[in-house]
PDB file of N, CA and C in Angstrom:
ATOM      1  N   UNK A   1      41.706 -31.864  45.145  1.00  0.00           N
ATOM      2  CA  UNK A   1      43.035 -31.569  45.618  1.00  0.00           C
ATOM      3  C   UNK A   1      44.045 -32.375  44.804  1.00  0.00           C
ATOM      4  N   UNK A   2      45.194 -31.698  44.028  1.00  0.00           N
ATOM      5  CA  UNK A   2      46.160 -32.605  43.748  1.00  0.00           C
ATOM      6  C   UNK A   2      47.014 -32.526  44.325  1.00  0.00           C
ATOM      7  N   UNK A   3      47.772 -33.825  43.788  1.00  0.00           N
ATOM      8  CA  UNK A   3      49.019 -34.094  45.183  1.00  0.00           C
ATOM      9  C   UNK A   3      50.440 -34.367  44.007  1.00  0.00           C
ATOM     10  N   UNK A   4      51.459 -33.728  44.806  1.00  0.00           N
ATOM     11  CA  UNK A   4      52.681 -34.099  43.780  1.00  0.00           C
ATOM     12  C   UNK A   4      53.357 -35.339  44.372  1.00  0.00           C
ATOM     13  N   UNK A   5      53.454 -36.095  43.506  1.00  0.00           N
ATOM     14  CA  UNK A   5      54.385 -37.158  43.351  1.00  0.00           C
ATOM     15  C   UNK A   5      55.898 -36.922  43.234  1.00  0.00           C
ATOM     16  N   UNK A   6      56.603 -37.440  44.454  1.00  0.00           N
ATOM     17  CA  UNK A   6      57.549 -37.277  44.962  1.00  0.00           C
ATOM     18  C   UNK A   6      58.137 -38.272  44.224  1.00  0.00           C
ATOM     19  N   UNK A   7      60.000 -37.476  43.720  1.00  0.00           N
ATOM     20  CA  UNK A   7      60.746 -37.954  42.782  1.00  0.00           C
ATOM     21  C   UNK A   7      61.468 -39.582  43.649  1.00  0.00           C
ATOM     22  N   UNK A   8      61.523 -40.440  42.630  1.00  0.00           N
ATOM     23  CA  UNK A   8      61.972 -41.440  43.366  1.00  0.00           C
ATOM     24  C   UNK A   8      63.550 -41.585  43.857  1.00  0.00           C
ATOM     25  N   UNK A   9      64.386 -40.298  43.604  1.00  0.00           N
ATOM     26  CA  UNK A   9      65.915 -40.026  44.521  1.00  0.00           C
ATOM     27  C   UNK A   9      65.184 -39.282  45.391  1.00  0.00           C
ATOM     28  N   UNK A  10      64.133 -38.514  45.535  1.00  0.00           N
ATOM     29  CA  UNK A  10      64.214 -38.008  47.226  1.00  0.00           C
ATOM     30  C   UNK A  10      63.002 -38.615  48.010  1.00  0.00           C
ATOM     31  N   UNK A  11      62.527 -39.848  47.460  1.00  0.00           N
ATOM     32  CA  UNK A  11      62.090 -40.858  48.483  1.00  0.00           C
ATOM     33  C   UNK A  11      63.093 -41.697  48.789  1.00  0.00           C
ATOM     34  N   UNK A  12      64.296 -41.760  48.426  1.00  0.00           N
ATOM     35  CA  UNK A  12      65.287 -42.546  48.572  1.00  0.00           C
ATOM     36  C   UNK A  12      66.194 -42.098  49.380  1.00  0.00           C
ATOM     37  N   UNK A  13      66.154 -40.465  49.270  1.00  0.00           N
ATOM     38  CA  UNK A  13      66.891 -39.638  49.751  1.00  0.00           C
ATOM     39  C   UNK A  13      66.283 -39.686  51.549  1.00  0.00           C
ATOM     40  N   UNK A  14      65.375 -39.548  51.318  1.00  0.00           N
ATOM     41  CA  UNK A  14      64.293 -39.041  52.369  1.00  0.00           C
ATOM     42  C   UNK A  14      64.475 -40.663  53.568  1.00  0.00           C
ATOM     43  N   UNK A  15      64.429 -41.851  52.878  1.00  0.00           N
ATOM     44  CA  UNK A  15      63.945 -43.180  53.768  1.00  0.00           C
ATOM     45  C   UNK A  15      65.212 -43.232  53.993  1.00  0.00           C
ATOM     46  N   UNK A  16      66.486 -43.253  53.046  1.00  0.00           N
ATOM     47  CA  UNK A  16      67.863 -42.828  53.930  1.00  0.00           C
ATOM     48  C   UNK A  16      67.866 -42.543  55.242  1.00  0.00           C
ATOM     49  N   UNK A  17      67.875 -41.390  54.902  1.00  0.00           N
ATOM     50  CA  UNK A  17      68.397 -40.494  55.724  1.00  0.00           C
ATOM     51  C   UNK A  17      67.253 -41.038  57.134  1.00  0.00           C
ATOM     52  N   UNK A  18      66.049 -41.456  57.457  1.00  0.00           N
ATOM     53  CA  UNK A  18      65.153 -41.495  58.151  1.00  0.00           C
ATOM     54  C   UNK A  18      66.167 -43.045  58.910  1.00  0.00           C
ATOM     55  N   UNK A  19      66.343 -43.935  57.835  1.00  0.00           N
ATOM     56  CA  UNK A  19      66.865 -44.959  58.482  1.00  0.00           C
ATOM     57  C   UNK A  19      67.940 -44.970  59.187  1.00  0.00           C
ATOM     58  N   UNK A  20      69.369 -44.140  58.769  1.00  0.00           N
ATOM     59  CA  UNK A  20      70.490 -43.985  59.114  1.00  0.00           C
ATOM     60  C   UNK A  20      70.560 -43.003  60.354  1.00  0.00           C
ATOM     61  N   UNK A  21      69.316 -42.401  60.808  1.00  0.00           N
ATOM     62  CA  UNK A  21      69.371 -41.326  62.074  1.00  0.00           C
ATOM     63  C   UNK A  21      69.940 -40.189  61.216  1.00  0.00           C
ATOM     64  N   UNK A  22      70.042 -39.366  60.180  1.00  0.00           N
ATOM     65  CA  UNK A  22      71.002 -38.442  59.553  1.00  0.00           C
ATOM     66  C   UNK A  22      70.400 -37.355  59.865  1.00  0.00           C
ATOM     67  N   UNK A  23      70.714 -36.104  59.898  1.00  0.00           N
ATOM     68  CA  UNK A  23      70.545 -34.685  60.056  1.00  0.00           C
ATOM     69  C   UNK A  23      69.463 -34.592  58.553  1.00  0.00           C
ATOM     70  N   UNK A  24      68.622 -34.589  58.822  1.00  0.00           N
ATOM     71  CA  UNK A  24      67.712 -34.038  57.606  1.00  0.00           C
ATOM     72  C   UNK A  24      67.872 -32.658  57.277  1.00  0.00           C
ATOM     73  N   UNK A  25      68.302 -31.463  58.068  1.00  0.00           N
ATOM     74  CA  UNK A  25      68.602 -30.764  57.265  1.00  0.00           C
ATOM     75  C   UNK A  25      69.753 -30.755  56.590  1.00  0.00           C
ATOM     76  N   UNK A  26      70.560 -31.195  56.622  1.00  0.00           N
ATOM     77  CA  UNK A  26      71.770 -31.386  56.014  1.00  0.00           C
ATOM     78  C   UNK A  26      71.626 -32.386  54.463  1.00  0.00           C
ATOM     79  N   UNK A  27      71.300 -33.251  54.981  1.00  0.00           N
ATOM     80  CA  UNK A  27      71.095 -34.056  53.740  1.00  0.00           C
ATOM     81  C   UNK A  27      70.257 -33.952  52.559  1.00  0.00           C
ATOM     82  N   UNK A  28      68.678 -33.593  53.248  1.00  0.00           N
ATOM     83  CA  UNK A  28      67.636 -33.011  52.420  1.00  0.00           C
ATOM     84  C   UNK A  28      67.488 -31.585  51.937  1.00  0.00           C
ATOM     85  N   UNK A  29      68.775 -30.681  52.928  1.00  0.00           N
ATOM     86  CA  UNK A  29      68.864 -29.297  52.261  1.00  0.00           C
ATOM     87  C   UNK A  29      67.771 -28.238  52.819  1.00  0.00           C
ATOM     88  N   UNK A  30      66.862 -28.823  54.043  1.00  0.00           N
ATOM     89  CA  UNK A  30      65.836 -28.383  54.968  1.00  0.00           C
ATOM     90  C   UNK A  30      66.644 -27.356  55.643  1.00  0.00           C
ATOM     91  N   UNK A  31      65.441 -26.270  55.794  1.00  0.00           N
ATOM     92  CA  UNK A  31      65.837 -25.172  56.120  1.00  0.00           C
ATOM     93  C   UNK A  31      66.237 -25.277  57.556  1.00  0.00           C
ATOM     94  N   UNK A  32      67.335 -24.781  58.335  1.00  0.00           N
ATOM     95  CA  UNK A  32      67.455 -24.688  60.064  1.00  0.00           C
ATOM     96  C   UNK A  32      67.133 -23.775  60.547  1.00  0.00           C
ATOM     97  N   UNK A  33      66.467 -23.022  61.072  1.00  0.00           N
ATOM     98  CA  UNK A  33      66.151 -21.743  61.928  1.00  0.00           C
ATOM     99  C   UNK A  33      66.085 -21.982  63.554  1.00  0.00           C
ATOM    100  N   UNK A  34      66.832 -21.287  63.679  1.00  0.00           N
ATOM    101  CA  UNK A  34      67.164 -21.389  65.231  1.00  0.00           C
ATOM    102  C   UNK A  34      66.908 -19.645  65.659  1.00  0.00           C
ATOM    103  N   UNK A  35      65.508 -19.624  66.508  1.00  0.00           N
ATOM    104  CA  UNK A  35      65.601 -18.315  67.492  1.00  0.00           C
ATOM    105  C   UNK A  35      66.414 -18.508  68.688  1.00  0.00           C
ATOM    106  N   UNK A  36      66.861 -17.049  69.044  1.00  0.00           N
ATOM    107  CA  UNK A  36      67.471 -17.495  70.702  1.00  0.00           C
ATOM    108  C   UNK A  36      66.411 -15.840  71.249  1.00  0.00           C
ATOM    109  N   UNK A  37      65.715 -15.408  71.870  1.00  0.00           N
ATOM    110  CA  UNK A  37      65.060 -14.857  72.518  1.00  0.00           C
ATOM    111  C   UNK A  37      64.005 -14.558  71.630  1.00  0.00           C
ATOM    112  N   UNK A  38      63.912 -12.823  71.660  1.00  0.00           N
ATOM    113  CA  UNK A  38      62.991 -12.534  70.545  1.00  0.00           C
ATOM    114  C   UNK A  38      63.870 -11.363  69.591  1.00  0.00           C
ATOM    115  N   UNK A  39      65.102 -11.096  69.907  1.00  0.00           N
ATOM    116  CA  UNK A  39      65.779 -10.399  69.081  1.00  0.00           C
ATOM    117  C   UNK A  39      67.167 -11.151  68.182  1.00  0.00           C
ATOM    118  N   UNK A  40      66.838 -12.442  67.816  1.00  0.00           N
ATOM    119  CA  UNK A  40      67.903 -13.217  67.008  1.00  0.00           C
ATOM    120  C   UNK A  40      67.823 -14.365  66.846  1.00  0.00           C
ATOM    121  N   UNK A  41      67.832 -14.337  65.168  1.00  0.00           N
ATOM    122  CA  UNK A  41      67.248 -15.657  64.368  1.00  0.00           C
ATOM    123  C   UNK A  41      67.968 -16.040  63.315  1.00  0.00           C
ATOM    124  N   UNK A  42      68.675 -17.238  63.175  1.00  0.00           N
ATOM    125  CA  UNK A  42      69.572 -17.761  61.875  1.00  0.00           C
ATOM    126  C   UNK A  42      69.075 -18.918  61.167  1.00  0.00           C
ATOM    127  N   UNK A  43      69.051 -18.458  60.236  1.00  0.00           N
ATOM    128  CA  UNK A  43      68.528 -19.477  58.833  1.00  0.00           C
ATOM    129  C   UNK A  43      69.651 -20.249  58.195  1.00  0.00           C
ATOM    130  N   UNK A  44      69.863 -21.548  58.486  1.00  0.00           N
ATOM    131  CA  UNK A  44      70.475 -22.168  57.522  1.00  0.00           C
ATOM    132  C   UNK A  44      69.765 -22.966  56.012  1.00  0.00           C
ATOM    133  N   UNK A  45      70.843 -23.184  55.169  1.00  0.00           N
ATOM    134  CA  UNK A  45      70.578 -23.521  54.108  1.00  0.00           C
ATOM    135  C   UNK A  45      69.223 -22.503  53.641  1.00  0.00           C
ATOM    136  N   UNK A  46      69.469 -21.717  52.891  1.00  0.00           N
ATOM    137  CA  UNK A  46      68.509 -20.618  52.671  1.00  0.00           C
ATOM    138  C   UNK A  46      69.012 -20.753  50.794  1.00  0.00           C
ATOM    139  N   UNK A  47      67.846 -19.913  50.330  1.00  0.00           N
ATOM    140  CA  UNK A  47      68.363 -19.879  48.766  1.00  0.00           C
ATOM    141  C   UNK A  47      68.833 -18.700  48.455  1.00  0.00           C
ATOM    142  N   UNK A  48      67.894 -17.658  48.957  1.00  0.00           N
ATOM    143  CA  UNK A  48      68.288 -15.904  48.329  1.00  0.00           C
ATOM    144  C   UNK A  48      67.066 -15.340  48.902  1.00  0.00           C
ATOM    145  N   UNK A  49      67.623 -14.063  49.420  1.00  0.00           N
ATOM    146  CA  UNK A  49      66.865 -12.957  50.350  1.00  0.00           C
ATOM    147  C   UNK A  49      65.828 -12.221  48.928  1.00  0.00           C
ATOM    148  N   UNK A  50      64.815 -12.418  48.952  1.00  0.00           N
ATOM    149  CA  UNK A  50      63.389 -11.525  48.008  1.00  0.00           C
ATOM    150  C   UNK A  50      63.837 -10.340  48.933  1.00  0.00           C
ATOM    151  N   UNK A  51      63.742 -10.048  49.840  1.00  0.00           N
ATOM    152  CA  UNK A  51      63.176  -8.315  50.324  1.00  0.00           C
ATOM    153  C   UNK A  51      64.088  -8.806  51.772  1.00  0.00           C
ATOM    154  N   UNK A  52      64.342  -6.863  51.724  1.00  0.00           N
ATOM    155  CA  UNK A  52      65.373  -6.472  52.982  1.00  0.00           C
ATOM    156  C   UNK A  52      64.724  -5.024  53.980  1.00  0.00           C
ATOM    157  N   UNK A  53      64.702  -4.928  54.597  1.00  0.00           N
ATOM    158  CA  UNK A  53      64.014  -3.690  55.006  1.00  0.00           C
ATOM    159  C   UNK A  53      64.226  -3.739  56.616  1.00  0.00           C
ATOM    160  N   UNK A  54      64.278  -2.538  57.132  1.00  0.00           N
ATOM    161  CA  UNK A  54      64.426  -2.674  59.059  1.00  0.00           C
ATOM    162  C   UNK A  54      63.008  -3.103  59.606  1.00  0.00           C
ATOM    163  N   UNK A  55      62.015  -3.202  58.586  1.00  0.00           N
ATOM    164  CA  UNK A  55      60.791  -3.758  59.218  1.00  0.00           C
ATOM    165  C   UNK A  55      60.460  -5.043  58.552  1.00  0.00           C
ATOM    166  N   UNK A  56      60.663  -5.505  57.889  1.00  0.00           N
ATOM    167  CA  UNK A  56      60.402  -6.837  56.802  1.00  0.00           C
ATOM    168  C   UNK A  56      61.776  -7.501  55.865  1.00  0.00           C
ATOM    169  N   UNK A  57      61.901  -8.570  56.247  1.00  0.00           N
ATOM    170  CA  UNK A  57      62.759  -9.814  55.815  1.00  0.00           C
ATOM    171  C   UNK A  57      61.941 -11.070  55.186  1.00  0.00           C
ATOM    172  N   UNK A  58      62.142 -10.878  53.939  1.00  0.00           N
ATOM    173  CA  UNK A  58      61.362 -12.465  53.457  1.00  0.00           C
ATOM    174  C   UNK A  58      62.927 -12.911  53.032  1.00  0.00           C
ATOM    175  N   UNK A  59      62.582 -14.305  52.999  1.00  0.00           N
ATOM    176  CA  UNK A  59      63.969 -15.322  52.679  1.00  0.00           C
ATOM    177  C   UNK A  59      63.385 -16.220  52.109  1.00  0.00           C
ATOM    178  N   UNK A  60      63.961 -16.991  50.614  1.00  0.00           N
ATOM    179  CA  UNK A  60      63.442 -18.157  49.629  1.00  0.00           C
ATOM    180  C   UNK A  60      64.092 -19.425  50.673  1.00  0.00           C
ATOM    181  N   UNK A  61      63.428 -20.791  51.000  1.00  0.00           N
ATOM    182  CA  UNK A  61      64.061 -21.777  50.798  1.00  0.00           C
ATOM    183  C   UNK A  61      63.125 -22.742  50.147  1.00  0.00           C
ATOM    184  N   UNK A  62      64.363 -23.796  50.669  1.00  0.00           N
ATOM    185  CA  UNK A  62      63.528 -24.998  49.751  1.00  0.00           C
ATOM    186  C   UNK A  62      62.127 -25.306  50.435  1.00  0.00           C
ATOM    187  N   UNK A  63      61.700 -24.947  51.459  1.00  0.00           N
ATOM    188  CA  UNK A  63      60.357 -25.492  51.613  1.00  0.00           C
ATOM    189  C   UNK A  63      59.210 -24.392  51.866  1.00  0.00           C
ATOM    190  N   UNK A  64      60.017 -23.134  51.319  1.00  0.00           N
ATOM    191  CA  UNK A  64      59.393 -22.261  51.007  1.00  0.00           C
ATOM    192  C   UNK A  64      59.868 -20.634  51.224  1.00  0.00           C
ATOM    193  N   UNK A  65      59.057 -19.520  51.490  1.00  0.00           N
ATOM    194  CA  UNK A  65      59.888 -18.162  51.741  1.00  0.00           C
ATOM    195  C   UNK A  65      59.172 -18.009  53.281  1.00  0.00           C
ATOM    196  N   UNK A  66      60.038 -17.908  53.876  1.00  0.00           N
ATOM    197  CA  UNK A  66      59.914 -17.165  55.157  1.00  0.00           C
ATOM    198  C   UNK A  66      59.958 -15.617  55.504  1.00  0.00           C
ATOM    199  N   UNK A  67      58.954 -15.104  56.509  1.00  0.00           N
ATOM    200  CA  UNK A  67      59.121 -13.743  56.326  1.00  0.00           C
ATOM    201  C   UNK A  67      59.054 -13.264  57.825  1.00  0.00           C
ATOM    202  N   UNK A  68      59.919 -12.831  58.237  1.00  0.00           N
ATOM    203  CA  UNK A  68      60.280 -12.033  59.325  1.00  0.00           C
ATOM    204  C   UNK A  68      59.863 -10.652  59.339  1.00  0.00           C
ATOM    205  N   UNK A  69      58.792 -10.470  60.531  1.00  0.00           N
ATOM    206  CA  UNK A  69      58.642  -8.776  60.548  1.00  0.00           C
ATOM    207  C   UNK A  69      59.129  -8.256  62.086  1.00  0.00           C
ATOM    208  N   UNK A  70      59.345  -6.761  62.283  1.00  0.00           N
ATOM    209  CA  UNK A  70      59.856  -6.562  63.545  1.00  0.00           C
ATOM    210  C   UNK A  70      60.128  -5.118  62.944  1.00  0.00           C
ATOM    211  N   UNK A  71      61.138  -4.709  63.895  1.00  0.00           N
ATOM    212  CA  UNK A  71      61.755  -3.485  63.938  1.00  0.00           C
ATOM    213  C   UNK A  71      63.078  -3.396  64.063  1.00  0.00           C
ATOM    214  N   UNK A  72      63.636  -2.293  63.763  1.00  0.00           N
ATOM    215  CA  UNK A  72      65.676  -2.581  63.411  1.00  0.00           C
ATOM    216  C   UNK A  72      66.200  -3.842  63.213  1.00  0.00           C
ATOM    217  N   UNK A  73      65.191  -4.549  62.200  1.00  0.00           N
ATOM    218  CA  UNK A  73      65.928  -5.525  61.633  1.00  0.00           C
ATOM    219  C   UNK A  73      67.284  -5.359  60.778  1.00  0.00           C
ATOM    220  N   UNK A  74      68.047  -6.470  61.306  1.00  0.00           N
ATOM    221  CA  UNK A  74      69.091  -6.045  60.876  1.00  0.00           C
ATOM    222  C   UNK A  74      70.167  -7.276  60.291  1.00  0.00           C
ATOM    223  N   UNK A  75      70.705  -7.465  59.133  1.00  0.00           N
ATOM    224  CA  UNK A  75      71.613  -9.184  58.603  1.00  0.00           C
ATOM    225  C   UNK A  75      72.798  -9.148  59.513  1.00  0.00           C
ATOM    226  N   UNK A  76      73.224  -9.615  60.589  1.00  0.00           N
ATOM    227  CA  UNK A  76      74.446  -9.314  61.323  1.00  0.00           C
ATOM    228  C   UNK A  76      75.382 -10.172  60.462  1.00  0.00           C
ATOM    229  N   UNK A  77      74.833 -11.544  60.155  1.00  0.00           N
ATOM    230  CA  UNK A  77      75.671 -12.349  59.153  1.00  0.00           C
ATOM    231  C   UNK A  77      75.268 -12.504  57.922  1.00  0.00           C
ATOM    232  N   UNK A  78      75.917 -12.811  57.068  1.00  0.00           N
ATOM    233  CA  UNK A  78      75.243 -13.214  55.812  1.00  0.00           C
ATOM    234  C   UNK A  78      76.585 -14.202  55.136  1.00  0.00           C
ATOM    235  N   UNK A  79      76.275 -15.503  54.904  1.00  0.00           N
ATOM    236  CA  UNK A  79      77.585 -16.056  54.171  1.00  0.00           C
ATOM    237  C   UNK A  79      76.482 -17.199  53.440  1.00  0.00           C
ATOM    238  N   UNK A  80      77.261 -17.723  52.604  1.00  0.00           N
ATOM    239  CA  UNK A  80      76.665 -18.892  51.612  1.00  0.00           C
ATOM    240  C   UNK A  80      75.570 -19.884  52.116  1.00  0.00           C
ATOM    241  N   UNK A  81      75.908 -20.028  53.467  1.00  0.00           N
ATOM    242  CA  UNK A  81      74.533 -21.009  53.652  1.00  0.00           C
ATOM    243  C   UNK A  81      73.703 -20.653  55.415  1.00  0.00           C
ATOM    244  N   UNK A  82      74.224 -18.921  55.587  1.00  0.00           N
ATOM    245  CA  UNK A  82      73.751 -19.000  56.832  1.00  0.00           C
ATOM    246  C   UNK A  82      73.731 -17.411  56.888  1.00  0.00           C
ATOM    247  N   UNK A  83      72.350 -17.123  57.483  1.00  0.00           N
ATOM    248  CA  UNK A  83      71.848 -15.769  57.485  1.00  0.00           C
ATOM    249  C   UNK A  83      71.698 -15.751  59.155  1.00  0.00           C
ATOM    250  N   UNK A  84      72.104 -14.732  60.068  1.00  0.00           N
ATOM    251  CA  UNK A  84      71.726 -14.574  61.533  1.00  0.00           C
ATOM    252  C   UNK A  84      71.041 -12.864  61.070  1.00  0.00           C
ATOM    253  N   UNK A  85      69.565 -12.911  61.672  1.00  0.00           N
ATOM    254  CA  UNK A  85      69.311 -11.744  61.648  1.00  0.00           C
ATOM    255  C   UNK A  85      68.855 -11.423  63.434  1.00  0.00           C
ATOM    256  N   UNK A  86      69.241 -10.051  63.393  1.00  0.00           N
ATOM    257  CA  UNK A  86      68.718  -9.203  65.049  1.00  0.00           C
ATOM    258  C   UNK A  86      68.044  -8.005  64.975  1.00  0.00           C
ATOM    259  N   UNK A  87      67.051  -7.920  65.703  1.00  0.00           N
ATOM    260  CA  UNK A  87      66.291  -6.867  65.939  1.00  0.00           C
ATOM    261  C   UNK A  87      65.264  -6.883  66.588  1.00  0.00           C
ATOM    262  N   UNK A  88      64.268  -6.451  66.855  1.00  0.00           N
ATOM    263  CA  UNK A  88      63.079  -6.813  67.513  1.00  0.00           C
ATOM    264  C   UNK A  88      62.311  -7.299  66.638  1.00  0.00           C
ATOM    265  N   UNK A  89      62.125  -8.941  66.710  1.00  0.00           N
ATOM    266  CA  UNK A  89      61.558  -9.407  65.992  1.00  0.00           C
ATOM    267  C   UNK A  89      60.125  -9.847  66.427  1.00  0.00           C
ATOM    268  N   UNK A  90      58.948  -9.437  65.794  1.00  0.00           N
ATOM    269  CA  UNK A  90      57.558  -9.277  66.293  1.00  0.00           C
ATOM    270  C   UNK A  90      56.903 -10.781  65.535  1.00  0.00           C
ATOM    271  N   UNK A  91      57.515 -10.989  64.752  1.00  0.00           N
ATOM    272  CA  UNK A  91      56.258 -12.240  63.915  1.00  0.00           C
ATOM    273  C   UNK A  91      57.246 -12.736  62.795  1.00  0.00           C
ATOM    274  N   UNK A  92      57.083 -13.966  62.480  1.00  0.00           N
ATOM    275  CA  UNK A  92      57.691 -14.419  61.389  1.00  0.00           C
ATOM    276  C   UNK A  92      56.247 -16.060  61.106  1.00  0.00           C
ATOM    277  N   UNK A  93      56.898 -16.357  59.784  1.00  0.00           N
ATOM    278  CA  UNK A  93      56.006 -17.345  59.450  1.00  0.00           C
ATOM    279  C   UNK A  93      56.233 -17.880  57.834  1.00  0.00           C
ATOM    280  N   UNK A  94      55.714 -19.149  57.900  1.00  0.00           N
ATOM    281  CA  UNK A  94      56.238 -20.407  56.542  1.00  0.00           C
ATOM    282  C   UNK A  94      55.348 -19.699  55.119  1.00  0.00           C
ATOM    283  N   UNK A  95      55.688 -19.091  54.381  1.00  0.00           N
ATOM    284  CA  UNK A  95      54.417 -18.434  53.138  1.00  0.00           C
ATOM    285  C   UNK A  95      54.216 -20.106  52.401  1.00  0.00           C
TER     286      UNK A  95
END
């Protein structure tokens, strides 16, 4: 197994932010996803949507692509650092 060696600004970045109580996603650029039932889900700090479809949503971030499946999926928002999607959402998960 190899292991990557973490740059020494985001172990710096990282023990920061751990010491000061700080919003790690904010600082480290960590993705936020917040569900509220099973029909609506917003992604903050996201990079760029791979695939769009009323049945399948993958989304790039920094700790990886997420992929949302369901039915009448749908982007209600979309702005620079925040995606809200709705629909019947059946499964999602970290690729």
């Amino acid at each position: 197994m190899i292991f990557k060696k973490k740059s020494p600004i985001k172990t710096l970045k990282t023990n920061l932010t751990t010491a000061l109580d700080l919003p790690k996603e904010i600082m480290l650029n960590l993705p936020l996803i917040t569900i509220t039932g099973k029909n609506n889900m917003s992604i903050e700090n996201y990079k760029n949507i791979i695939e769009y479809s009323q049945k399948k949503i993958r989304i790039s971030t920094s700790e990886g692509i997420v992929s949302i499946e369901g039915t009448n999926l749908f982007l209600k928002e979309l702005s620079k650092d925040l995606i809200v999607i709705t629909g019947n959402i059946s499964n999602f998960e970290f690729i």
